[in-house]
C-alpha atoms as a PDB file:
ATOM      1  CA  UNK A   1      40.919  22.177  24.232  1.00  0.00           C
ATOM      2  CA  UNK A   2      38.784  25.608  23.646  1.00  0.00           C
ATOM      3  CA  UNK A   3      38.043  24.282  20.236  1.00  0.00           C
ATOM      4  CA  UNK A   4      36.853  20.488  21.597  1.00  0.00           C
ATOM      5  CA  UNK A   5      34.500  22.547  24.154  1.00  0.00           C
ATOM      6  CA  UNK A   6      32.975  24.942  22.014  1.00  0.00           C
ATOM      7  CA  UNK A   7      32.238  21.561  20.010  1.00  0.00           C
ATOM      8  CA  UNK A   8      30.918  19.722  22.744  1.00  0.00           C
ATOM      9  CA  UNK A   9      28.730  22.793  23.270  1.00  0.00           C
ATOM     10  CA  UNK A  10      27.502  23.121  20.628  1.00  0.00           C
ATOM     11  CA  UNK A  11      26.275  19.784  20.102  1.00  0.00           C
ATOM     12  CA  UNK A  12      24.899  19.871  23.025  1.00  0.00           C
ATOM     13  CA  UNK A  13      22.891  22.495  22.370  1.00  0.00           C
ATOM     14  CA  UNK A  14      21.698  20.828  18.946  1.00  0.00           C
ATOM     15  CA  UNK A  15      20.653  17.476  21.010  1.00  0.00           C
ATOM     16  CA  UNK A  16      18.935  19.509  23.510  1.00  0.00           C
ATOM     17  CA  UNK A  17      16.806  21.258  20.130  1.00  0.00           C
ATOM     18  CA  UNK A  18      16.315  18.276  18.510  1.00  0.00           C
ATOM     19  CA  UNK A  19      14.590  16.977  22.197  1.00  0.00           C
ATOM     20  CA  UNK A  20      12.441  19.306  22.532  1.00  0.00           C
ATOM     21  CA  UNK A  21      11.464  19.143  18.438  1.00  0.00           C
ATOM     22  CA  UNK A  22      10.612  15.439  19.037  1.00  0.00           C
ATOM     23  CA  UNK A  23       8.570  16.338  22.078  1.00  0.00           C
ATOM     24  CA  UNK A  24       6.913  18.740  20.810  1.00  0.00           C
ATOM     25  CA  UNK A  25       6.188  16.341  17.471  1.00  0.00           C
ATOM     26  CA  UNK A  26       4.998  13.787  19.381  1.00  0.00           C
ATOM     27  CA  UNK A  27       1.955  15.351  20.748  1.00  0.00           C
ATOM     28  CA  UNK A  28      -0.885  14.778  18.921  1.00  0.00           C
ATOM     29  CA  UNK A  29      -3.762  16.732  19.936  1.00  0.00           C
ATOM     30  CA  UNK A  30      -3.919  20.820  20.041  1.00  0.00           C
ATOM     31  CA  UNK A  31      -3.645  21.459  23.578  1.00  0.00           C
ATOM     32  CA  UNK A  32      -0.996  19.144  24.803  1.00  0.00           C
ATOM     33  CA  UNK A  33       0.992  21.191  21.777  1.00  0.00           C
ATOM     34  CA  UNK A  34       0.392  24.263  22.758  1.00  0.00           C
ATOM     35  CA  UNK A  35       1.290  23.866  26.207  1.00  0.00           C
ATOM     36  CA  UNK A  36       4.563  22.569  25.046  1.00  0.00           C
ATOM     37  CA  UNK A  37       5.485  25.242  22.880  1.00  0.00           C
ATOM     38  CA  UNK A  38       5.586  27.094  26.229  1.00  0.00           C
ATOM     39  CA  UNK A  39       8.222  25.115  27.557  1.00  0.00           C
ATOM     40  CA  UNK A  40       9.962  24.818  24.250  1.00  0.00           C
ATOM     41  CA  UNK A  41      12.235  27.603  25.390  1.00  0.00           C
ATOM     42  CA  UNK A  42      12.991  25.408  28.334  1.00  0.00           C
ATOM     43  CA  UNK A  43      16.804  25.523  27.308  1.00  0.00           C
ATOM     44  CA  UNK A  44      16.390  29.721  28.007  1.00  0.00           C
ATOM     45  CA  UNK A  45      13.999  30.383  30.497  1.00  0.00           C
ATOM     46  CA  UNK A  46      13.263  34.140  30.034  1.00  0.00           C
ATOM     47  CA  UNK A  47      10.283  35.949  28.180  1.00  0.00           C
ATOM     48  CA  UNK A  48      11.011  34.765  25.020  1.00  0.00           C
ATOM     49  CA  UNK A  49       9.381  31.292  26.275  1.00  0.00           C
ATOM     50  CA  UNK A  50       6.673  33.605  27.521  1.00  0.00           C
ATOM     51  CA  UNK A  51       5.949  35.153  24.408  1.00  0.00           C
ATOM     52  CA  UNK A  52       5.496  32.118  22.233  1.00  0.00           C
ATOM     53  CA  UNK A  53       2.969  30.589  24.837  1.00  0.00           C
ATOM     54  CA  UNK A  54       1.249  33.461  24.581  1.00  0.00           C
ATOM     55  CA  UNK A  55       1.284  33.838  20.695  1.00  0.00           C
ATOM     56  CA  UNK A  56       0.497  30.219  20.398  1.00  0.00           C
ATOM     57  CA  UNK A  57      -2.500  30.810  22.811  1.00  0.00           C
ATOM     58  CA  UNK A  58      -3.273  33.820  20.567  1.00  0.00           C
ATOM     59  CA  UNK A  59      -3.724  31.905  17.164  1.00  0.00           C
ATOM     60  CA  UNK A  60      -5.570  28.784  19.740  1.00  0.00           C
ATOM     61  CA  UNK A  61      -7.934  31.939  20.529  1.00  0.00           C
ATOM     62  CA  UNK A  62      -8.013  33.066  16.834  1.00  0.00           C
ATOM     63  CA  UNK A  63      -8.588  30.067  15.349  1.00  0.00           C
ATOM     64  CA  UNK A  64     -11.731  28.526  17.597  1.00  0.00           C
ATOM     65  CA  UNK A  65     -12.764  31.972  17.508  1.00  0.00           C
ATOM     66  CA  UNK A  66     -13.543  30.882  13.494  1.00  0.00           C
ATOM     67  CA  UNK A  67     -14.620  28.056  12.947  1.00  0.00           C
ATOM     68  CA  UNK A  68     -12.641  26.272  10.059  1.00  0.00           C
ATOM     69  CA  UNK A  69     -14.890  23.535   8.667  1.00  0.00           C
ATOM     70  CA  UNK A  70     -15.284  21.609   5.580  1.00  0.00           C
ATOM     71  CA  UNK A  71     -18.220  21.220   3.503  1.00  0.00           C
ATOM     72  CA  UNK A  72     -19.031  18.610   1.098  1.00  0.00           C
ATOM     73  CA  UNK A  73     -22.589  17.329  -0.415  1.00  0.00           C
ATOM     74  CA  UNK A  74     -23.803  14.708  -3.068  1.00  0.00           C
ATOM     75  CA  UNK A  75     -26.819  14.804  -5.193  1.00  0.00           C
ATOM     76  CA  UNK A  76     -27.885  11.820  -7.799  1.00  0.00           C
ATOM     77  CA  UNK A  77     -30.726  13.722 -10.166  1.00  0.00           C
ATOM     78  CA  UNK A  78     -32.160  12.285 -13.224  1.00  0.00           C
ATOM     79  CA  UNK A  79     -32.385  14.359 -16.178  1.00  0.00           C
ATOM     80  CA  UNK A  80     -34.235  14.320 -19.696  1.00  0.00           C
ATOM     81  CA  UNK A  81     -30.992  15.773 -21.417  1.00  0.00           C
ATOM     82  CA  UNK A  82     -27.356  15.316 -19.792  1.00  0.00           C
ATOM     83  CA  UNK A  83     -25.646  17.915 -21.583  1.00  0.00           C
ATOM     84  CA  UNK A  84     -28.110  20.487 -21.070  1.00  0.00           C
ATOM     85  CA  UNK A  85     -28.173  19.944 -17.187  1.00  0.00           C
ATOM     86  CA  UNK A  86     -24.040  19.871 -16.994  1.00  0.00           C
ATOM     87  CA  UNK A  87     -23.843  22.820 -18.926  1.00  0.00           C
ATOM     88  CA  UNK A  88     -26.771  24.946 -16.429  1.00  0.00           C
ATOM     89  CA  UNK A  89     -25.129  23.765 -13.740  1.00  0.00           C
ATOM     90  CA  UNK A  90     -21.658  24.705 -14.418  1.00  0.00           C
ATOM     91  CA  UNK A  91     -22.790  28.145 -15.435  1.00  0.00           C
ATOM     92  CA  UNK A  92     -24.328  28.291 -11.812  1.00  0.00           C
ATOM     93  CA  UNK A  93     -20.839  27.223 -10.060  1.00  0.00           C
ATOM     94  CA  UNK A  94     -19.233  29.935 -11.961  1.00  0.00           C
ATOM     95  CA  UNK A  95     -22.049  32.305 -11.036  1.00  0.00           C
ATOM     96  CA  UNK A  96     -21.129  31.974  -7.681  1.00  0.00           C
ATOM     97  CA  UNK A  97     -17.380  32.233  -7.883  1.00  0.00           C
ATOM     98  CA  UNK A  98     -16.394  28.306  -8.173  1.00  0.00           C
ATOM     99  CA  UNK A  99     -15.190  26.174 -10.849  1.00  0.00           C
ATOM    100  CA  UNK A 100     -15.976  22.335 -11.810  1.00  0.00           C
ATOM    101  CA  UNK A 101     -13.149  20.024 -10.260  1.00  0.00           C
ATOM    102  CA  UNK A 102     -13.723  16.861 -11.979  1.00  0.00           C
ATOM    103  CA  UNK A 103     -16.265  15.209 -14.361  1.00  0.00           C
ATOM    104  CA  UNK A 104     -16.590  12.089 -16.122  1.00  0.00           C
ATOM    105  CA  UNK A 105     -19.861  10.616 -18.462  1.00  0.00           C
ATOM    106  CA  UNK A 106     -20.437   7.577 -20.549  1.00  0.00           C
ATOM    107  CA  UNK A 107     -22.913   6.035 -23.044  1.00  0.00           C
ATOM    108  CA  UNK A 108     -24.881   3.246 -22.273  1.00  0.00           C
ATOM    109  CA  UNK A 109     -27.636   0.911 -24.715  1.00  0.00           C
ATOM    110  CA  UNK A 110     -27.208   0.727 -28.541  1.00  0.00           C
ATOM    111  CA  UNK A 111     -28.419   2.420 -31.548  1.00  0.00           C
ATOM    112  CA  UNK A 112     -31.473   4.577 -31.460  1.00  0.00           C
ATOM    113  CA  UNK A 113     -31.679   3.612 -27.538  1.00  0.00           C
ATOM    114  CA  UNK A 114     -29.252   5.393 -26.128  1.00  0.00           C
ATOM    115  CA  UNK A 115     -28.948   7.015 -22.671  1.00  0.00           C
ATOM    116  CA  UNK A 116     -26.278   9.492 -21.016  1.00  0.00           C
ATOM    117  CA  UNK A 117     -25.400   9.359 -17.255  1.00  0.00           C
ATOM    118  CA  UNK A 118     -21.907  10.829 -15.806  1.00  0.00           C
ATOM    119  CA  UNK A 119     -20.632  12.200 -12.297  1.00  0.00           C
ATOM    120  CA  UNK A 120     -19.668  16.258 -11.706  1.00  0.00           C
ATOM    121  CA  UNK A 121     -17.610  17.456  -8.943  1.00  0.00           C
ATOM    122  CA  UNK A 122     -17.983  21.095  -8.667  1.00  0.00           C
ATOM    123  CA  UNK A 123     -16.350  23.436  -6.250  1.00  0.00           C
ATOM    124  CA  UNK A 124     -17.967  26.902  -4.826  1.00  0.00           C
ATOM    125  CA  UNK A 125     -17.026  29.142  -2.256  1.00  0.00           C
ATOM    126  CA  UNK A 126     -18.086  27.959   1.311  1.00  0.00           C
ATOM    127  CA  UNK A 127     -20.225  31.036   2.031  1.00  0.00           C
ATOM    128  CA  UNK A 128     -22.056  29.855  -1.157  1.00  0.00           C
ATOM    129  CA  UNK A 129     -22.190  26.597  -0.320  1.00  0.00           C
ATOM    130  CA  UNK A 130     -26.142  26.461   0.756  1.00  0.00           C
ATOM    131  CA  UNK A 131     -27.448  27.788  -2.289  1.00  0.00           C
ATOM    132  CA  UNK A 132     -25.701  26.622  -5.043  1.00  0.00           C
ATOM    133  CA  UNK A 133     -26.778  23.008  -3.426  1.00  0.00           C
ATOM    134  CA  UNK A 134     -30.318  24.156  -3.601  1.00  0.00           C
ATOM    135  CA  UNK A 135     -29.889  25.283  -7.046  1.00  0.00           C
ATOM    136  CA  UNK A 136     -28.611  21.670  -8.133  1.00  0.00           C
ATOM    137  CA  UNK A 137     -31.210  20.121  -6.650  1.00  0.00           C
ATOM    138  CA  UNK A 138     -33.499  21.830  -9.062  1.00  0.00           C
ATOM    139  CA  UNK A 139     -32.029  20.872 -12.318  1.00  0.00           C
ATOM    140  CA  UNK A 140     -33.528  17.604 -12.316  1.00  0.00           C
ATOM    141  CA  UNK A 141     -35.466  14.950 -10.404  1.00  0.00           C
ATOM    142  CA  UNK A 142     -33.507  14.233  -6.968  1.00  0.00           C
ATOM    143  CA  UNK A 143     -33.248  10.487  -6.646  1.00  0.00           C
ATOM    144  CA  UNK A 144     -30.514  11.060  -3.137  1.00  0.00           C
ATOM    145  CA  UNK A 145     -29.217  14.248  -1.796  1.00  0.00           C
ATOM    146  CA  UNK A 146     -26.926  14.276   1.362  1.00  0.00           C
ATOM    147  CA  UNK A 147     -24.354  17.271   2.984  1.00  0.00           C
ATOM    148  CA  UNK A 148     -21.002  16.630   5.561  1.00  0.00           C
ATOM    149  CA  UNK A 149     -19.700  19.404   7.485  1.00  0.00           C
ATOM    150  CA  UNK A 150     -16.668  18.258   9.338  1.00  0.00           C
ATOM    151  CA  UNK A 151     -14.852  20.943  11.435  1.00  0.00           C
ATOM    152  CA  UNK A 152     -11.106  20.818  11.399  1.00  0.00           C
ATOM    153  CA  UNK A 153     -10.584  23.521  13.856  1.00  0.00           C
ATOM    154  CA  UNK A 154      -8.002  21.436  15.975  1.00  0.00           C
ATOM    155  CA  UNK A 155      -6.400  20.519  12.933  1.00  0.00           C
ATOM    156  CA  UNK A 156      -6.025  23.956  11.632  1.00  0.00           C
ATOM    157  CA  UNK A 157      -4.304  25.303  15.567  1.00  0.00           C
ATOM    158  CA  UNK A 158      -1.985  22.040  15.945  1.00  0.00           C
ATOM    159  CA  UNK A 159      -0.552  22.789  12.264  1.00  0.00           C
ATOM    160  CA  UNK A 160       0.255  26.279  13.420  1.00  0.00           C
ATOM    161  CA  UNK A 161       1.553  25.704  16.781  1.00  0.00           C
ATOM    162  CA  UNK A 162       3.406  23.075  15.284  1.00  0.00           C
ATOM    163  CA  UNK A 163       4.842  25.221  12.172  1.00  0.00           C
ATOM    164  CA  UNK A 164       5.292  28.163  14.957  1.00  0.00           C
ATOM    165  CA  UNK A 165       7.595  25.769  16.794  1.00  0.00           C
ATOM    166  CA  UNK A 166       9.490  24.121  14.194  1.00  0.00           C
ATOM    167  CA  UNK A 167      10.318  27.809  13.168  1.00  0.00           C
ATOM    168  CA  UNK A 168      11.457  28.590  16.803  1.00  0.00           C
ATOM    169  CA  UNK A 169      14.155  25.774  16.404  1.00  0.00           C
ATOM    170  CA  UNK A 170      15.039  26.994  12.466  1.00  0.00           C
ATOM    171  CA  UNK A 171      15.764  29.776  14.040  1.00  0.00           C
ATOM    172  CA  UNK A 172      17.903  28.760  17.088  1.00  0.00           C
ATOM    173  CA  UNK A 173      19.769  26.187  14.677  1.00  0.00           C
ATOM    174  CA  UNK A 174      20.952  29.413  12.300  1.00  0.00           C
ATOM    175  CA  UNK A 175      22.542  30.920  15.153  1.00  0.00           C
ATOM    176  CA  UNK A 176      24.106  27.841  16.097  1.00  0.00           C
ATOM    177  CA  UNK A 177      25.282  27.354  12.652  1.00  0.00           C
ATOM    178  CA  UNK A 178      27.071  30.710  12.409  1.00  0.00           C
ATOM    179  CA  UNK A 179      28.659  29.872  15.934  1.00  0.00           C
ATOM    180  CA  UNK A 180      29.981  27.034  14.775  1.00  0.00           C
ATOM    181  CA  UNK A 181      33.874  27.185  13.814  1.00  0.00           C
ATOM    182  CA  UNK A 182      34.526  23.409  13.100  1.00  0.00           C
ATOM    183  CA  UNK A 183      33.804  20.992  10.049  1.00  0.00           C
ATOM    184  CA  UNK A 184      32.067  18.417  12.590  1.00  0.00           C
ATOM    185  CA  UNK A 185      29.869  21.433  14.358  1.00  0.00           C
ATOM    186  CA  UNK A 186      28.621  22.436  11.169  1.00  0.00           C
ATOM    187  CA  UNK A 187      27.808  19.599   9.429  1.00  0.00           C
ATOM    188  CA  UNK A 188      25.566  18.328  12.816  1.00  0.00           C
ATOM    189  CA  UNK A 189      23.731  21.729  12.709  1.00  0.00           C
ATOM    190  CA  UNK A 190      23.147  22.139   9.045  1.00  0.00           C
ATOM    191  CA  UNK A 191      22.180  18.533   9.130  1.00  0.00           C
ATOM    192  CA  UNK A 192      19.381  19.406  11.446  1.00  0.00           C
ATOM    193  CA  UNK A 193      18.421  22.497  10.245  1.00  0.00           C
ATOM    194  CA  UNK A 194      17.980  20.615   6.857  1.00  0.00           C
ATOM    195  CA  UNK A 195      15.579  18.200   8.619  1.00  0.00           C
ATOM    196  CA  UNK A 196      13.823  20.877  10.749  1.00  0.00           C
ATOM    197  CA  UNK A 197      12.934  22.914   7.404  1.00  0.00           C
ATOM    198  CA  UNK A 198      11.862  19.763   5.236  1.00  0.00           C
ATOM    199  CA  UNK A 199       9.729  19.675   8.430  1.00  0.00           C
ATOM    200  CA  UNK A 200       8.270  23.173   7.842  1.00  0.00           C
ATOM    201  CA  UNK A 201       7.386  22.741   3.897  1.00  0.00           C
ATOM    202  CA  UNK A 202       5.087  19.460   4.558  1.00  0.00           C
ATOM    203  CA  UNK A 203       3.004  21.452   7.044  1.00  0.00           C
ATOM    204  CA  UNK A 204       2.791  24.112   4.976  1.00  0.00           C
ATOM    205  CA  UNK A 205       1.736  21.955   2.030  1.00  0.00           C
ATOM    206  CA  UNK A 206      -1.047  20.098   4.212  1.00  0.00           C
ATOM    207  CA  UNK A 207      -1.905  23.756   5.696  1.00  0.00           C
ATOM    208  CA  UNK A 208      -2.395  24.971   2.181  1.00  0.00           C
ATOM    209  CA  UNK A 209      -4.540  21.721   1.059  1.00  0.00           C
ATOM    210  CA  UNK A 210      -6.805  22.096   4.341  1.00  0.00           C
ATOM    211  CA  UNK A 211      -7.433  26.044   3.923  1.00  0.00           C
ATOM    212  CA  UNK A 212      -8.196  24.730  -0.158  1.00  0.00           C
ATOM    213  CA  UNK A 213     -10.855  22.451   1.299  1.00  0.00           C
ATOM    214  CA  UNK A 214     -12.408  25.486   4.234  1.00  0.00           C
ATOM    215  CA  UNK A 215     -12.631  27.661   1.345  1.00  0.00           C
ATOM    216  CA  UNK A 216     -14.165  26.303  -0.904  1.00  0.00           C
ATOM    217  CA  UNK A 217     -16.784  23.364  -0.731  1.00  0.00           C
ATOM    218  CA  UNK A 218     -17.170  20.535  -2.572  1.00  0.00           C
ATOM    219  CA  UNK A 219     -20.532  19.380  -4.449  1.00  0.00           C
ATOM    220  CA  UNK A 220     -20.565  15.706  -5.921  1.00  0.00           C
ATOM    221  CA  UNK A 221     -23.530  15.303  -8.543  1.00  0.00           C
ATOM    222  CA  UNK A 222     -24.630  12.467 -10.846  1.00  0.00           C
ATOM    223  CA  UNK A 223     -26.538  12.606 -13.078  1.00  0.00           C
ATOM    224  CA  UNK A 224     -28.432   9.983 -15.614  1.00  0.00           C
ATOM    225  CA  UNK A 225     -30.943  10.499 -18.184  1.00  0.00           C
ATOM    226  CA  UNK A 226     -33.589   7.661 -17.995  1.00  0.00           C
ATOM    227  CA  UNK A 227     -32.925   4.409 -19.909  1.00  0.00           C
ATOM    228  CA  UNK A 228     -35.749   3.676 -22.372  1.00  0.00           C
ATOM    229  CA  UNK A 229     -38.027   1.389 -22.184  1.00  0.00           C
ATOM    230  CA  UNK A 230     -38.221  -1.497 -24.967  1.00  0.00           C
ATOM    231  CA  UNK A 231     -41.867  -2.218 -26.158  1.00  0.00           C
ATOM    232  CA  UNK A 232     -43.387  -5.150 -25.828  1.00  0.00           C
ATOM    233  CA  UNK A 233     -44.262  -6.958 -29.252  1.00  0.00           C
ATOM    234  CA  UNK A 234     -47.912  -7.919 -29.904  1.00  0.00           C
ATOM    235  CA  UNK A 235     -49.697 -10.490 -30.732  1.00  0.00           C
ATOM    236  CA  UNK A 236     -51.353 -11.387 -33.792  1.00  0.00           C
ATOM    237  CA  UNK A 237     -54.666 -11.584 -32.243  1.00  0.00           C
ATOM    238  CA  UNK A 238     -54.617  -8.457 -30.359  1.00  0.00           C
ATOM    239  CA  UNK A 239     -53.994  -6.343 -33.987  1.00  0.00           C
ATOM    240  CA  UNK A 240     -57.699  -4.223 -35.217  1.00  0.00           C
ATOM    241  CA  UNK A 241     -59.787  -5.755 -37.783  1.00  0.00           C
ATOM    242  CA  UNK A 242     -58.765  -2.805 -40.264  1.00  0.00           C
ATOM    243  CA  UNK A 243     -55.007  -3.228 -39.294  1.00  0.00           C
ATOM    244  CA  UNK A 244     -55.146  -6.899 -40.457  1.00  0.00           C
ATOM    245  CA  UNK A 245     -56.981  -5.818 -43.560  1.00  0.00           C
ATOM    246  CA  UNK A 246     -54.465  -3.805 -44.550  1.00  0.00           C
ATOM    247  CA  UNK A 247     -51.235  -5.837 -43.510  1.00  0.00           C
ATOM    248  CA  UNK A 248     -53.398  -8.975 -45.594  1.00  0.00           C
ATOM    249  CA  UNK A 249     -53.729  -6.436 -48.629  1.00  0.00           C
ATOM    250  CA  UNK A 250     -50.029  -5.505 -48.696  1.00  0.00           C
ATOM    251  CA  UNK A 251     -49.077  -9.276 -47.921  1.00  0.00           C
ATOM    252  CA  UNK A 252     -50.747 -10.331 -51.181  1.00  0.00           C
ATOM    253  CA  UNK A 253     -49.292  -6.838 -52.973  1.00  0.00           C
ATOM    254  CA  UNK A 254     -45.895  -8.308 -51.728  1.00  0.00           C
ATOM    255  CA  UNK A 255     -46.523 -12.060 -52.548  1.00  0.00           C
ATOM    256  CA  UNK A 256     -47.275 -10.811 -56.611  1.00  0.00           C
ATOM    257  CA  UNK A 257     -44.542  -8.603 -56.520  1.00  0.00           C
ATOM    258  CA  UNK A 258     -42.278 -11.298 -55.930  1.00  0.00           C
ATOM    259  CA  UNK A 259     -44.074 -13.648 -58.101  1.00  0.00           C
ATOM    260  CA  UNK A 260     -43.067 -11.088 -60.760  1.00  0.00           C
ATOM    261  CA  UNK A 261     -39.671 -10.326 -60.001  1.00  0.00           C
ATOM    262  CA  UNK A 262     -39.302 -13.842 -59.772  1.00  0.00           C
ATOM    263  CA  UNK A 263     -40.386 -14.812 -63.167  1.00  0.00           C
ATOM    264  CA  UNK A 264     -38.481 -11.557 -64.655  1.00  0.00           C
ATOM    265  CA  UNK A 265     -35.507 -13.043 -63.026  1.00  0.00           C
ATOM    266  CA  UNK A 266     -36.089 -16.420 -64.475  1.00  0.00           C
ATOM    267  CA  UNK A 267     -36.918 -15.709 -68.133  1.00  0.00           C
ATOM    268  CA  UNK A 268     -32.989 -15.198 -69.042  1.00  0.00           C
ATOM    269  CA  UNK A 269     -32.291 -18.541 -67.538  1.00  0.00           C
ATOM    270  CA  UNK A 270     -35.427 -20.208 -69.173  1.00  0.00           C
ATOM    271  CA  UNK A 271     -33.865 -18.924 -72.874  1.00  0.00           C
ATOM    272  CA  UNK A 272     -30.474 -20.122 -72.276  1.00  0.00           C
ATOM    273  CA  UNK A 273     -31.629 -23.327 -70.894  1.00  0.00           C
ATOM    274  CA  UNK A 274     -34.878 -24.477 -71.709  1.00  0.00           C
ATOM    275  CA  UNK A 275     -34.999 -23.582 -75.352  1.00  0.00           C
ATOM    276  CA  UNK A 276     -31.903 -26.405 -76.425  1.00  0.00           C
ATOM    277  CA  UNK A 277     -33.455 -28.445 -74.134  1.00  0.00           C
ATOM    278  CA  UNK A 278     -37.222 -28.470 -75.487  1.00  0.00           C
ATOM    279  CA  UNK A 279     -35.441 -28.992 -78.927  1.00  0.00           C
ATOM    280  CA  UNK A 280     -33.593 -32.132 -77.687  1.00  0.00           C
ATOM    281  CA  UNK A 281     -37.123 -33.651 -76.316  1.00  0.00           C
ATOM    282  CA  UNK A 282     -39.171 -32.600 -79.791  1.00  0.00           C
ATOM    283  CA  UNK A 283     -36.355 -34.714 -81.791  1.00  0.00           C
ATOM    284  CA  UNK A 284     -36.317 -37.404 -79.360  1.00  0.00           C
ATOM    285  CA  UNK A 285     -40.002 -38.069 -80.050  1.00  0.00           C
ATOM    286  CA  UNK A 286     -40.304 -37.653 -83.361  1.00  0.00           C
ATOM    287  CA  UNK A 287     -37.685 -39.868 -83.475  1.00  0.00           C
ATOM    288  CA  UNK A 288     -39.854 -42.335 -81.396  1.00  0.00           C
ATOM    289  CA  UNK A 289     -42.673 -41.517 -83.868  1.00  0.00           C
END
């Protein structure tokens, strides 16, 4: 019977955890979280409930006391040489402590009329952020140019009161785990603490990727070198009097030329050929004669 209570009890105590864990989950925005990490001690009301309103109100105060926000901008620039403006621009990112994320470029028109355009993503240090955007902006002529700041304070103080009381409940369920004495005790508990620290790694892994994007700021550039132009043939009657001259001078240079490669072409074939054949017509009219 001592054994079946201790069991029941500490079930119990995991269903009342795993509650409050779904409460406190299910609460979207910053505030109604941290009030409920206040009352996540509900289960023990002492000054440890106390203490982790008032360190969750400490990282609330923290955190809006700094403002986390993320900075992006795009610039579309055309540029005489491609290569030469990726290359000055990249040694301007790493000028200012960033590096360049992603880039991409292609070839466009055929032969001798070829043009380069491609797409940069660079990222820089926040603090930076202003002036290395200025900087590309010079490189080339600025066709669009457009910034985002988007402040993800609330995001950044509902991740930690969030990891802050996930952590709370790892930490209950280890007790509870070295309580337990039976096979079915343990298996609920380590069961849940399993869950509960899956939990923890995701919103450390999307706490990592937004402090990535506060930190550093993210710069989006194309850039194209101008097509060329394909001339427009003339006509014959808009070409100078001395132009046609001289293309009427070289036409008839050309024509005799020919006339005489022709004929030096021909003579081999005129041996071979016409020589039997003028003999065959002289004895066919003699013998006429």
């Amino acid at each position: 019977m001592a054994t079946t209570k201790r069991t029941v009890t500490v079930l119990a105590l995991v269903f009342l955890i795993l509650l409050s864990g779904c409460s406190a989950s299910d609460l979207g925005g910053t505030k109604s979280i941290s009030s409920n990490t206040g009352g996540d001690s509900g289960s023990k009301p002492s000054a440890t409930g106390g203490d982790a309103a008032q360190e969750t109100s400490d990282v609330q105060s923290n955190a809006q006391a700094q403002q986390a926000l993320i900075r992006t901008g795009f610039v579309r620039s055309q540029v005489m040489d491609f290569d030469a403006a990726r290359t000055n621009l990249t040694q301007a990112v790493q000028s200012y402590g960033g590096f360049v994320s992603d880039s991409s470029e292609g070839v466009s028109g055929s032969e001798d009329r070829r043009w380069t355009s491609g797409r940069v993503v660079y990222r820089v240090p926040a603090k930076n952020f202003s002036t290395f955007f200025e900087r590309v902006k010079q490189e080339g002529e600025v066709r669009r140019a457009e910034t985002n700041t988007t402040d993800v304070t609330d995001r950044v103080v509902d991740l930690e009161a969030r990891l802050k009381n996930l952590r709370a409940q790892r930490d209950r369920l280890r007790k509870l785990y070295d309580q337990a004495n039976d096979t079915e005790s343990v298996l609920a508990v380590g069961e849940r603490l399993s869950t509960v620290q899956g939990q923890i790694e995701r919103l450390k892994a999307q706490r990592r990727a937004l402090e990535n994007q506060i930190t550093y700021a993210t710069v989006t550039v194309e850039l194209n070198e101008p097509s060329p132009t394909r001339e427009k043939p003339k006509q014959w009657y808009e070409t100078g009097v001395l132009d046609a001259f001289v293309s009427s001078v070289n036409g008839v240079i050309v024509a005799v030329r020919a006339l005489f490669v022709g004929g030096t072409y021909a003579i081999p074939y005129l041996i071979v050929f016409g020589l039997p054949l003028l003999g065959i017509i002289t004895v066919l009219r003699r013998r006429r004669g």
